[in-house]
C-alpha atoms as a PDB file:
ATOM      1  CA  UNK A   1      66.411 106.445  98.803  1.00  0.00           C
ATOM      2  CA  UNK A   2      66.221 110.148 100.035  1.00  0.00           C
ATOM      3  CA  UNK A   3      64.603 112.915  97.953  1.00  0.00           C
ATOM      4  CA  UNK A   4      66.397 115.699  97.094  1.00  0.00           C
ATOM      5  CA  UNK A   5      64.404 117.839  99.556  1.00  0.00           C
ATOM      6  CA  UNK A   6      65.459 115.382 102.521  1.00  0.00           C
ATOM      7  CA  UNK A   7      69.457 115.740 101.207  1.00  0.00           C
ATOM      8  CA  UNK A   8      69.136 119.820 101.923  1.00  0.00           C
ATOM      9  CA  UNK A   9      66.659 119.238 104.979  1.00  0.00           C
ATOM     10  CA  UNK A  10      69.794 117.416 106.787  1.00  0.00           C
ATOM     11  CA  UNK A  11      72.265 120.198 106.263  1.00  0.00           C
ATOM     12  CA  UNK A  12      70.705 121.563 109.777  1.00  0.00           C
ATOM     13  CA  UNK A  13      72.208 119.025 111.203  1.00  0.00           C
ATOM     14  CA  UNK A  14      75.393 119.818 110.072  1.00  0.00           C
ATOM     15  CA  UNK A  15      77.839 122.542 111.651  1.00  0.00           C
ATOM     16  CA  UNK A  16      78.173 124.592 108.627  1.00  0.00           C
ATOM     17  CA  UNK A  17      77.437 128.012 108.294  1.00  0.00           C
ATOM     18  CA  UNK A  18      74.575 129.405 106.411  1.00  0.00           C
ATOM     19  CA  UNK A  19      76.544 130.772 103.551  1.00  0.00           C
ATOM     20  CA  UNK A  20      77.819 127.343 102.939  1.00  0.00           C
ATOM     21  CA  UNK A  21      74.807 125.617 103.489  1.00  0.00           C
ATOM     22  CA  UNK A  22      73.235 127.977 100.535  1.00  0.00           C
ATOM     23  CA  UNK A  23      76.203 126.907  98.386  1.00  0.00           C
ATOM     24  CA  UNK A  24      75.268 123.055  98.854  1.00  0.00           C
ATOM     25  CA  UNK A  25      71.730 123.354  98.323  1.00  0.00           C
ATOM     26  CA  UNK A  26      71.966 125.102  95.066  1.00  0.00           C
ATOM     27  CA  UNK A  27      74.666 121.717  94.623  1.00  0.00           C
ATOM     28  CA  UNK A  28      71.858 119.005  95.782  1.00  0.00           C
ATOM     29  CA  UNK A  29      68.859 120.263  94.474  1.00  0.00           C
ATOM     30  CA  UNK A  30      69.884 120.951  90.510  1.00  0.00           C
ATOM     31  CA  UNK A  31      73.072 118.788  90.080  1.00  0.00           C
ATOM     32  CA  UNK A  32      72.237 115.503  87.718  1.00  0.00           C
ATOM     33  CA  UNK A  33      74.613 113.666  90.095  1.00  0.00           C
ATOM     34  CA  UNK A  34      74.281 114.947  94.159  1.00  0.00           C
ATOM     35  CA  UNK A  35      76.605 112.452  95.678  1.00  0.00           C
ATOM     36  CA  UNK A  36      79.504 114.706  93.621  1.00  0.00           C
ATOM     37  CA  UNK A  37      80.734 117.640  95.088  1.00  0.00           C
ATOM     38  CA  UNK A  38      83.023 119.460  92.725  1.00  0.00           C
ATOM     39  CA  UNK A  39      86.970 120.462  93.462  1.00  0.00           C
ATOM     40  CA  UNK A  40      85.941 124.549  92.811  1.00  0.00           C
ATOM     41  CA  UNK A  41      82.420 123.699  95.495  1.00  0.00           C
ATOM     42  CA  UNK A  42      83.958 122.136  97.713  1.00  0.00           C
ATOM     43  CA  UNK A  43      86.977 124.818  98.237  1.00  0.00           C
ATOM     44  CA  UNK A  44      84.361 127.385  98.603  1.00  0.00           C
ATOM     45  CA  UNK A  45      82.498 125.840 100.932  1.00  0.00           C
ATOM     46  CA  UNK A  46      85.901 125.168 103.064  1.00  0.00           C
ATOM     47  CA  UNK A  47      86.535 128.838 102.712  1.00  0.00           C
ATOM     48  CA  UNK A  48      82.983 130.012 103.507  1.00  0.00           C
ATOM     49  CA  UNK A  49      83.183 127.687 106.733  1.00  0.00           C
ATOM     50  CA  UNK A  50      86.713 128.125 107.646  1.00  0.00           C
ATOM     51  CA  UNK A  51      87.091 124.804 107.995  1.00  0.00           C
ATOM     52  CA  UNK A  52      89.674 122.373 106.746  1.00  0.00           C
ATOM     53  CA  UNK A  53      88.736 120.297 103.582  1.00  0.00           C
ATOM     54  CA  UNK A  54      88.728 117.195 105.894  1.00  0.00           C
ATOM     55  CA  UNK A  55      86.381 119.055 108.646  1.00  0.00           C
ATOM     56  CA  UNK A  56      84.152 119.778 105.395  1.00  0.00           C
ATOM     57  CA  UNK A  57      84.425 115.821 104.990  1.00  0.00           C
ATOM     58  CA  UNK A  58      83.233 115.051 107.815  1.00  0.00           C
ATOM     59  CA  UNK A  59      80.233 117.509 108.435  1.00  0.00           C
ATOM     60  CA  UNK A  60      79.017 116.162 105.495  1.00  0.00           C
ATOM     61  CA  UNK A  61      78.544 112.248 106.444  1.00  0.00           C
ATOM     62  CA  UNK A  62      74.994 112.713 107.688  1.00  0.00           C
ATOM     63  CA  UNK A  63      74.152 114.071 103.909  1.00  0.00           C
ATOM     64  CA  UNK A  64      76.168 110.660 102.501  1.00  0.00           C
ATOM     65  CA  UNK A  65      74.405 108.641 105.506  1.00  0.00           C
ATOM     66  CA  UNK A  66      70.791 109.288 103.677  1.00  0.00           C
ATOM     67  CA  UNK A  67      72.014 107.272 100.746  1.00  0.00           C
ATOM     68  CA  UNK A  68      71.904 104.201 102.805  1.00  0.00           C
ATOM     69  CA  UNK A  69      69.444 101.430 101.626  1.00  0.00           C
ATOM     70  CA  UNK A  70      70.154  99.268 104.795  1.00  0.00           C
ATOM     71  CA  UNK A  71      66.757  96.947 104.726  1.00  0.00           C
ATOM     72  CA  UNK A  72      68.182  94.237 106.523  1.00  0.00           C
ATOM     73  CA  UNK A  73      70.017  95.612 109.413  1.00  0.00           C
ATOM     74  CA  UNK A  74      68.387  99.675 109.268  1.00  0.00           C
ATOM     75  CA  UNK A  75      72.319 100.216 110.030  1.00  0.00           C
ATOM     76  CA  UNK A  76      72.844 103.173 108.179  1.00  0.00           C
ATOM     77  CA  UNK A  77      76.651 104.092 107.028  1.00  0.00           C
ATOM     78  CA  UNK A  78      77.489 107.040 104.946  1.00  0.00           C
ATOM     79  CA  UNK A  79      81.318 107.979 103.480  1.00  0.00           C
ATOM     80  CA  UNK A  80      82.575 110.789 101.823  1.00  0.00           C
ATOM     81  CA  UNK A  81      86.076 110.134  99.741  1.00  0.00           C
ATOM     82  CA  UNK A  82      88.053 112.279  98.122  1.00  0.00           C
ATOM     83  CA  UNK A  83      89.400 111.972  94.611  1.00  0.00           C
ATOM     84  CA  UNK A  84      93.087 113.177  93.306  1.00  0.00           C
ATOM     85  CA  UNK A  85      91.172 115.715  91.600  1.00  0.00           C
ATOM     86  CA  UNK A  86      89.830 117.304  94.935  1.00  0.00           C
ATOM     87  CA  UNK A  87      86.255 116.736  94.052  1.00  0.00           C
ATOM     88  CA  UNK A  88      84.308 115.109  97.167  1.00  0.00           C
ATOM     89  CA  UNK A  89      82.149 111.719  96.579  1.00  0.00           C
ATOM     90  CA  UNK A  90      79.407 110.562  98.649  1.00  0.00           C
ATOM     91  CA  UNK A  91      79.009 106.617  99.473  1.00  0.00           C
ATOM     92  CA  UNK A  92      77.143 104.788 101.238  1.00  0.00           C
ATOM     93  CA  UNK A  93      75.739 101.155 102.086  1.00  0.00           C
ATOM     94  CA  UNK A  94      73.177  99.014 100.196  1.00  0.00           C
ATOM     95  CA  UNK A  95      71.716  95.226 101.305  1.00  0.00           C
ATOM     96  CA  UNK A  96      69.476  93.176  98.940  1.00  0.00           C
ATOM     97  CA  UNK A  97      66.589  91.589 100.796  1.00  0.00           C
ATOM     98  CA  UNK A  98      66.380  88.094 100.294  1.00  0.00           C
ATOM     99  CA  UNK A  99      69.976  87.404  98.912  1.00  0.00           C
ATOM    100  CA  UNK A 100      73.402  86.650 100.525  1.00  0.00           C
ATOM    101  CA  UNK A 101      75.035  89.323 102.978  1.00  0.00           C
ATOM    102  CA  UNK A 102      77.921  88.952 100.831  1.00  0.00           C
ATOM    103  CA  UNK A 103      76.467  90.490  98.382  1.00  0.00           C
ATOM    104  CA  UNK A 104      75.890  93.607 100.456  1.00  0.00           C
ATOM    105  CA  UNK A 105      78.048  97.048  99.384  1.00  0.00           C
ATOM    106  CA  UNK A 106      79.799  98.947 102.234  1.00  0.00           C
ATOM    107  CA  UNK A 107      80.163 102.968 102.163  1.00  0.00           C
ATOM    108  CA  UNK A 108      83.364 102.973 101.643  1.00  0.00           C
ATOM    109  CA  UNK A 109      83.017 100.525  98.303  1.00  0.00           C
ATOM    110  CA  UNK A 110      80.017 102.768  96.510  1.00  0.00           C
ATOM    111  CA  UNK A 111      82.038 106.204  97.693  1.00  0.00           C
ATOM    112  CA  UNK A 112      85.286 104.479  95.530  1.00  0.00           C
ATOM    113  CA  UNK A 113      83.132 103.054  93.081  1.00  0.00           C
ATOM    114  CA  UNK A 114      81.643 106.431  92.904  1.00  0.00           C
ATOM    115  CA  UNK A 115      84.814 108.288  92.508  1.00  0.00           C
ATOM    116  CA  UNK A 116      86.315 105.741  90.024  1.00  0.00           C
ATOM    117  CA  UNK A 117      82.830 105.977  87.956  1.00  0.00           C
ATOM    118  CA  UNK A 118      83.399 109.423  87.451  1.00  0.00           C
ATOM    119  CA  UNK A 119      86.551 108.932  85.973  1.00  0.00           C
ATOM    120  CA  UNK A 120      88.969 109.534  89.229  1.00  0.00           C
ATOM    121  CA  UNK A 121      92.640 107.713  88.899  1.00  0.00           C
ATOM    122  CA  UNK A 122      92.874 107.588  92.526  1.00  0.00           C
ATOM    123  CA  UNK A 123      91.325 108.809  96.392  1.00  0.00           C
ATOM    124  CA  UNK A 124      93.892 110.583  99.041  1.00  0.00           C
ATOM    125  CA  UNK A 125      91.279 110.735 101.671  1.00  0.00           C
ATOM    126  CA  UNK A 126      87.866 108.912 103.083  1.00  0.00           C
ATOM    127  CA  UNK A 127      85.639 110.120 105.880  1.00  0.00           C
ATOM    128  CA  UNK A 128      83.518 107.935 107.566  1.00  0.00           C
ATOM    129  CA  UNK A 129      80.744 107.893 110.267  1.00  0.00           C
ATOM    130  CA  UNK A 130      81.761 104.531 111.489  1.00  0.00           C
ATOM    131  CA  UNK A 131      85.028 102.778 112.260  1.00  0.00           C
ATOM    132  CA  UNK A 132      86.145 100.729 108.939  1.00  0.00           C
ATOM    133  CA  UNK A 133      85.447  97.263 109.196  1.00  0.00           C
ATOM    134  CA  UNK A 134      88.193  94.594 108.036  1.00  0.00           C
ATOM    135  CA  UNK A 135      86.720  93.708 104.977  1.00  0.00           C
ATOM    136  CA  UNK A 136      86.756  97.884 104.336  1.00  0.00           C
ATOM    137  CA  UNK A 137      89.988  98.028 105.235  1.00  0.00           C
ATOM    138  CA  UNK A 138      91.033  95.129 102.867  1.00  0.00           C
ATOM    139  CA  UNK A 139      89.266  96.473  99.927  1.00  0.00           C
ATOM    140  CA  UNK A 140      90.928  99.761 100.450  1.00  0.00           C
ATOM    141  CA  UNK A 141      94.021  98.344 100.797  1.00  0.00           C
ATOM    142  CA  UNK A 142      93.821  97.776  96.991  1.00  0.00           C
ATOM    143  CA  UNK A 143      94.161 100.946  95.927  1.00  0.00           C
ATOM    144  CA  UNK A 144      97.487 102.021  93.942  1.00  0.00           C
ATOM    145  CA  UNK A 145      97.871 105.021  96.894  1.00  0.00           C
ATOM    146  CA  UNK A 146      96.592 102.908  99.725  1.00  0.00           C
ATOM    147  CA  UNK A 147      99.589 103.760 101.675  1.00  0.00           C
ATOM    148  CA  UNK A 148      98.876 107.391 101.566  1.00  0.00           C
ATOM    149  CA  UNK A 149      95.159 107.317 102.263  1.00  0.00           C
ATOM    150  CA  UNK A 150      94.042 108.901 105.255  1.00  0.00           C
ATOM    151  CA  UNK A 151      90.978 107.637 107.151  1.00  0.00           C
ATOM    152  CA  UNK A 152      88.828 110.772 109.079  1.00  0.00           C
ATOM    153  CA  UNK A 153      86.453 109.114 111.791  1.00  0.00           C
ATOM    154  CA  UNK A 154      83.798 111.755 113.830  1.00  0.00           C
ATOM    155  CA  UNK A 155      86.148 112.639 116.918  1.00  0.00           C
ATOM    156  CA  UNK A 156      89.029 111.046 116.277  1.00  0.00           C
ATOM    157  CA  UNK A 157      92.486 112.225 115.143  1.00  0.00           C
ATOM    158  CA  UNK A 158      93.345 111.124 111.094  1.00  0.00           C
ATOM    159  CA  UNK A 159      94.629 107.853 110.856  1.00  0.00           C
ATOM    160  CA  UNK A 160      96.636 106.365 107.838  1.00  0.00           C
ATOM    161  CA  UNK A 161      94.979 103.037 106.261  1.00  0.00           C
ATOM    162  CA  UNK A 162      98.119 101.626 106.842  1.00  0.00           C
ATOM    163  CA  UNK A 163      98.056 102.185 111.170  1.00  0.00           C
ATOM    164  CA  UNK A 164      94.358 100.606 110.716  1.00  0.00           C
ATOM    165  CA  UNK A 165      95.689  97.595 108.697  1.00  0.00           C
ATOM    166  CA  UNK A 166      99.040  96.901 110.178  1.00  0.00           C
ATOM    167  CA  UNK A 167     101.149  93.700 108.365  1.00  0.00           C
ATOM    168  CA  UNK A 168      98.454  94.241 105.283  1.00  0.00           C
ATOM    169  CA  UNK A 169      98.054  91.563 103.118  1.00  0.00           C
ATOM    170  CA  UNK A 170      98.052  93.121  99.705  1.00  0.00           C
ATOM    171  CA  UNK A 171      98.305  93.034  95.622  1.00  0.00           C
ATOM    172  CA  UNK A 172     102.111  92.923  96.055  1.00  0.00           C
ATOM    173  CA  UNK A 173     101.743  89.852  97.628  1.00  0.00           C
ATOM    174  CA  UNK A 174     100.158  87.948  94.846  1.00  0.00           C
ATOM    175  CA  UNK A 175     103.004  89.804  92.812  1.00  0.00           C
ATOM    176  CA  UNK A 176     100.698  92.172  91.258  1.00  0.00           C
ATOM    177  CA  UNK A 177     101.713  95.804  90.316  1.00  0.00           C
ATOM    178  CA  UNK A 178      99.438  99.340  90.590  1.00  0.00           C
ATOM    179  CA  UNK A 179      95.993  98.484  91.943  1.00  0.00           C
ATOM    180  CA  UNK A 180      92.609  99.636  92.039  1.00  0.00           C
ATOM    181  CA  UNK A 181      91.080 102.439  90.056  1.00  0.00           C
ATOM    182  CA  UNK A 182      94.776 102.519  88.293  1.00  0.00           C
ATOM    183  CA  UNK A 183      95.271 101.074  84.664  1.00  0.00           C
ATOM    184  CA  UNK A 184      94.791  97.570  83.931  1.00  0.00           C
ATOM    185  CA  UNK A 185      95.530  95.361  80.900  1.00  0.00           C
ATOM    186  CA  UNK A 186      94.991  95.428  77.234  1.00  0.00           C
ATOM    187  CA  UNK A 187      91.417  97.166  75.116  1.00  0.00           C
ATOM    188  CA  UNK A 188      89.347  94.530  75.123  1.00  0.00           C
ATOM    189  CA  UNK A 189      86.421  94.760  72.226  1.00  0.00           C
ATOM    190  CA  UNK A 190      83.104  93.005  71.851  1.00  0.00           C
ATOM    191  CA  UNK A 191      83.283  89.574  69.948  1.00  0.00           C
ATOM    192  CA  UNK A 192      79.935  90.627  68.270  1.00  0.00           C
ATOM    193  CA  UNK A 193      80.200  94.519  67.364  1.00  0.00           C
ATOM    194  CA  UNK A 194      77.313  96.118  68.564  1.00  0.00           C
ATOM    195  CA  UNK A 195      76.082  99.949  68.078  1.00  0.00           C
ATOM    196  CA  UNK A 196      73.736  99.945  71.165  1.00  0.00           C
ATOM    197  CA  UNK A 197      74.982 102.271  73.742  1.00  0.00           C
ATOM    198  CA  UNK A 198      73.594 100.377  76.619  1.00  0.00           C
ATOM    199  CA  UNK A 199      76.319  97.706  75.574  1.00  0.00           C
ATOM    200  CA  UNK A 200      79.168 100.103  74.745  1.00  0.00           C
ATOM    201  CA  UNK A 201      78.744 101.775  78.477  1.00  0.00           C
ATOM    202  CA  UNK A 202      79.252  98.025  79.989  1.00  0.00           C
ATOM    203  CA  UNK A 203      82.184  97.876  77.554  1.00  0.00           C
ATOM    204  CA  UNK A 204      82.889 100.758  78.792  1.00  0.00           C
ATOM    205  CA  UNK A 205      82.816  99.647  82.010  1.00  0.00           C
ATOM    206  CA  UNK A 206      84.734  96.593  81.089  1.00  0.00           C
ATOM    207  CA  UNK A 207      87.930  98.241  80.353  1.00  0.00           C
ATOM    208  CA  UNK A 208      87.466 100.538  83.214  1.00  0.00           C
ATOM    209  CA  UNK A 209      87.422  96.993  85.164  1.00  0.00           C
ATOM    210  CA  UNK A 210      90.547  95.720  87.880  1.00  0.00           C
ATOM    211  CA  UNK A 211      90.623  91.887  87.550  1.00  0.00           C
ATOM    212  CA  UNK A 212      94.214  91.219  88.059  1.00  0.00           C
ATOM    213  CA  UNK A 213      93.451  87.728  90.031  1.00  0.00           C
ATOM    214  CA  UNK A 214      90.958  85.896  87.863  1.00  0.00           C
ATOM    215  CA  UNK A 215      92.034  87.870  84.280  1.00  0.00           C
ATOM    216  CA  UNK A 216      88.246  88.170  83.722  1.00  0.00           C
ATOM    217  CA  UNK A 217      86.970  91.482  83.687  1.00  0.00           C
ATOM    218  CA  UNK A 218      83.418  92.565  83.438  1.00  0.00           C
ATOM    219  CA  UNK A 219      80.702  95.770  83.782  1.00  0.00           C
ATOM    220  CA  UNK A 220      77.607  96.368  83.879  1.00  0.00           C
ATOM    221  CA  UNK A 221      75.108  99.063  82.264  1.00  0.00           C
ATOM    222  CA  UNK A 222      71.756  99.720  83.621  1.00  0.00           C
ATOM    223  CA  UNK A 223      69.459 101.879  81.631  1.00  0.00           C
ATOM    224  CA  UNK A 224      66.754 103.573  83.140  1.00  0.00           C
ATOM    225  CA  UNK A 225      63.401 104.758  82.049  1.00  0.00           C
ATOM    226  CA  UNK A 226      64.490 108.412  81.644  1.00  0.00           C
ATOM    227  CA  UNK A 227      66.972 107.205  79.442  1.00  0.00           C
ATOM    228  CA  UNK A 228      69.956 107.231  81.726  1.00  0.00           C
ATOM    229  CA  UNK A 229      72.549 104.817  81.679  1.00  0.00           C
ATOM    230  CA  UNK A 230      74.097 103.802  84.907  1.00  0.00           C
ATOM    231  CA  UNK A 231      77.667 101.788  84.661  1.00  0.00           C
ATOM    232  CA  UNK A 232      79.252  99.115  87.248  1.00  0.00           C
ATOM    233  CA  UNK A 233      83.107  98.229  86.687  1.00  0.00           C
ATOM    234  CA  UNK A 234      84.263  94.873  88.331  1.00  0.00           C
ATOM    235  CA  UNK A 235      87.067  95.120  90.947  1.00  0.00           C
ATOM    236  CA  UNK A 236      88.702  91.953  92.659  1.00  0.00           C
ATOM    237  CA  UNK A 237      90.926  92.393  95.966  1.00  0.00           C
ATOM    238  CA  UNK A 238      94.062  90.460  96.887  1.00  0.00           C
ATOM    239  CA  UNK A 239      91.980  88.799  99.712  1.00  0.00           C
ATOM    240  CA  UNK A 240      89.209  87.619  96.762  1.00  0.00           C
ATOM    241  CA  UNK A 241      86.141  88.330  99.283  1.00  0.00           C
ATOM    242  CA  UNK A 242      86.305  91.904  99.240  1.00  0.00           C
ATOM    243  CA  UNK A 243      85.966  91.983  95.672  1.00  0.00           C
ATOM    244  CA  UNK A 244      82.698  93.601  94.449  1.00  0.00           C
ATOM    245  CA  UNK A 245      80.929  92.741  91.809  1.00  0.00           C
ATOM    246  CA  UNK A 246      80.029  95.098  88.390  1.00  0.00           C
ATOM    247  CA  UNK A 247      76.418  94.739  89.306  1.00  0.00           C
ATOM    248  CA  UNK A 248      76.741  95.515  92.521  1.00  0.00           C
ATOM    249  CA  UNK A 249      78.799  98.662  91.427  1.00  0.00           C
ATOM    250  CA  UNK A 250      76.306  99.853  88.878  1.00  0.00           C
ATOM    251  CA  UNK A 251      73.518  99.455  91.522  1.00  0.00           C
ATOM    252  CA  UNK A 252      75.416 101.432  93.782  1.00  0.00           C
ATOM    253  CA  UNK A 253      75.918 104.127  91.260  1.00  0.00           C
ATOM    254  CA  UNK A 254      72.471 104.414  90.203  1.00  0.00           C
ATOM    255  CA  UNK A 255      71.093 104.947  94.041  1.00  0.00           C
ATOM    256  CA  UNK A 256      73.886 107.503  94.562  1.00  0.00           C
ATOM    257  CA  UNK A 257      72.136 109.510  91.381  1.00  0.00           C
ATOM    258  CA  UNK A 258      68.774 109.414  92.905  1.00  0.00           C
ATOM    259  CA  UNK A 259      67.454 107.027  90.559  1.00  0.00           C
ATOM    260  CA  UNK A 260      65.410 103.700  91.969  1.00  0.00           C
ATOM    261  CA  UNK A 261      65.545 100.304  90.918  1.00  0.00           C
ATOM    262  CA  UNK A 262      61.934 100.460  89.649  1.00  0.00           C
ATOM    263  CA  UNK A 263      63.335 102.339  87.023  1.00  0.00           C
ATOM    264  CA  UNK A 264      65.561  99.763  85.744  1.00  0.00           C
ATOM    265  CA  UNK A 265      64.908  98.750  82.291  1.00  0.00           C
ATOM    266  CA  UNK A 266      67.228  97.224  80.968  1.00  0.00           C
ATOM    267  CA  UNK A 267      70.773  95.375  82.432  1.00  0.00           C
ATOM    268  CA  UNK A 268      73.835  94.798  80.213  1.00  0.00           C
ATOM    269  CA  UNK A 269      76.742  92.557  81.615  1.00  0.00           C
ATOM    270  CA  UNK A 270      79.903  92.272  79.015  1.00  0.00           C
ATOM    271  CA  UNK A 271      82.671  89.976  80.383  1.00  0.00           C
ATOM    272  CA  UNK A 272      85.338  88.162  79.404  1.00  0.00           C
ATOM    273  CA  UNK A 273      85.349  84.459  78.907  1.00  0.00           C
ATOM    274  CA  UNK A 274      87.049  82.634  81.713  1.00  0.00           C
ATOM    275  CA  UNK A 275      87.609  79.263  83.162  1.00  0.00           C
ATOM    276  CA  UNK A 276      88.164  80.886  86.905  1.00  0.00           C
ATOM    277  CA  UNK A 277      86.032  83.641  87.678  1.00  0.00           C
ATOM    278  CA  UNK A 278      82.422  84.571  85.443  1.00  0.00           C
ATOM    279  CA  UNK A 279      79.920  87.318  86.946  1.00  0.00           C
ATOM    280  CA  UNK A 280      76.438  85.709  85.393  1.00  0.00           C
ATOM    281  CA  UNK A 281      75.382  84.356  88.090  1.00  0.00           C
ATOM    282  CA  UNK A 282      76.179  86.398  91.290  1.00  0.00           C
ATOM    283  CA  UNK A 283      74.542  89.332  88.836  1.00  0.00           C
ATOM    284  CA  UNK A 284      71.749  87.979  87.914  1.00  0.00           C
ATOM    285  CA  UNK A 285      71.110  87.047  91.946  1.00  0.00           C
ATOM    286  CA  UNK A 286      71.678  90.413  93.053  1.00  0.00           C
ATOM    287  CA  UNK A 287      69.692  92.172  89.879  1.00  0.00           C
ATOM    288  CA  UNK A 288      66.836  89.829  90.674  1.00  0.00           C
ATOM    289  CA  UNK A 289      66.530  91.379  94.146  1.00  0.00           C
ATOM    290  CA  UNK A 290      65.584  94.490  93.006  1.00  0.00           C
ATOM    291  CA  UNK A 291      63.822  94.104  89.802  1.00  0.00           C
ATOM    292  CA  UNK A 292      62.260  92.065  87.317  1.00  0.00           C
ATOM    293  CA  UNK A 293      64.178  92.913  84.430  1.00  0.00           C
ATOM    294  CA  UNK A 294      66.378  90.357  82.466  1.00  0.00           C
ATOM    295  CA  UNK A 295      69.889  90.178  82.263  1.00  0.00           C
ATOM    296  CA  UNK A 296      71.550  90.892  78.823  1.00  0.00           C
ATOM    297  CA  UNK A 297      75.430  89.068  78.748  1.00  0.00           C
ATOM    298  CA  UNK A 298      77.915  89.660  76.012  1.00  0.00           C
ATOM    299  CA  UNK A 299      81.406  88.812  76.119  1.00  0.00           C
ATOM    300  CA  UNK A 300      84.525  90.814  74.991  1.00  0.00           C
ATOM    301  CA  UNK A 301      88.226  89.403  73.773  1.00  0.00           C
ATOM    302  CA  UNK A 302      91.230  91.831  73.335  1.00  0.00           C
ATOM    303  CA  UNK A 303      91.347  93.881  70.212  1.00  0.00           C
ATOM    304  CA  UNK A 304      94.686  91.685  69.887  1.00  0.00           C
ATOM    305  CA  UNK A 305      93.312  88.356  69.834  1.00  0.00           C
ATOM    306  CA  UNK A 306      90.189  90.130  67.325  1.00  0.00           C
ATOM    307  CA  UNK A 307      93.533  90.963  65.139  1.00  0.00           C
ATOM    308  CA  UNK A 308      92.760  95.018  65.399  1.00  0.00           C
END
């Protein structure tokens, strides 16, 4: 994971001027969150540069690329999305030594994740230093605006998602309305109320959730020695593969806040019970790759079926 002195090192290597380069220091070395570039930032440093937000997108991959925690294949992807809101959101790879490649993230999941995380309804736009894989392409196309997102690739013209996935297979298929990072379903509530906030984030997290295939939504809440708590929302695709998992998300929020895993002290998972789909086991796989700390599980029913 980069320091925040390697994050402004890179911006040499970038082909923006000084005055915005000044702008996005100030951004990466104090902000709680770097990978977040607000909408008022991120105009100014378009402005300062005279260069179109997506030419801002794109100089700024080889900051997003530093993210990357590519052990396994030292293949290093970074992403930069761009929420309804116009604030910019860093993403980037992560592989778990030891456990299955399905498990690994792609940039383009962790810079969604880490839009939707920070409360965005919604991306119109995703750069990226690498041509989209199909799996990327599939899990993108399960976004509520997928039709309107544009794709920005390093010297190549804008592409639509929908030229890159032509004859998509999607959430309309499977006769499912909206899609990711949209609304979903009813409050759901603990079955055991609870008062510790480490539990009430994965709640949180929960009901932040898109599980429109298996009705079983889950999060996760990692907790961290400096007492920050780190969330993971569970997201299934039409496809069921490109899915990602809420550990996976909160692990790819935490490394896109600078924190490490080492820091991990406690891990939350709240779910819903479920005959098809459950997220013990896959979480407690991938959390055991990085630390040593014990998975917590509590489950969650509507506030309906509680009678609330």
């Amino acid at each position: 994971m980069p320091t925040r002195t390697e994050l402004i090192s890179v911006l040499s290597q970038t082909g923006l001027p000084s005055s915005a380069r000044q702008r996005l220091e100030r951004v990466l070395g104090s902000q709680t969150c770097p990978s977040v570039i607000s909408q008022t930032d991120a105009e100014a440093i378009s402005q300062d540069s005279s260069m179109p937000p997506s030419r801002v997108m794109l100089e700024l991959l080889p900051v997003a690329q530093l993210f990357s925690v590519s052990p396994i294949s030292n293949f290093k992807v970074g992403a930069v999305a761009r929420g309804l809101s116009g604030n910019l959101y860093f993403g980037a790879n992560m592989e778990f030594l030891r456990e299955a490649l399905s498990f690994c993230t792609h940039a383009e999941q962790c810079a969604t994740v880490n839009a939707w995380v920070h409360g965005e309804k919604g991306i119109d736009a995703l750069a990226i230093n690498h041509a989209p894989c199909g799996y990327c392409r599939q899990f993108l196309n399960e976004l509520g605006r997928a039709k309107k997102l544009e794709i920005l690739q390093p010297g190549k013209p804008a592409v639509l998602l929908s030229q890159l996935l032509p004859d998509a297979f999607g959430p309309e298929d499977l006769n499912v309305r909206g899609g990711l990072m949209q609304s979903q379903g009813e409050t759901l509530v603990l079955e055991s109320a609870s008062k510790d906030p480490v539990v009430l984030v994965a709640l949180a997290a929960v009901n932040l959730s898109y599980a429109p295939y298996s009705k079983g939504r889950a999060g996760v809440a990692l907790a961290t020695r400096g007492g920050e708590i780190y969330t993971g929302p569970y997201a299934e695709n039409a496809a069921y593969n490109p899915s990602i998992s809420p550990m996976e998300s909160a692990l790819a929020h935490l490394n896109m806040c600078l924190a490490t895993f080492d820091e991990i002290v406690r891990a939350v998972l709240v779910q819903e019970r479920s005959e098809l789909c459950l997220q013990i086991d896959a979480s407690v796989a991938v959390l055991k790759s990085v630390s040593k700390v014990a998975l917590d599980v509590y489950y969650c029913h509507t506030a309906r079926s509680a009678g609330l």
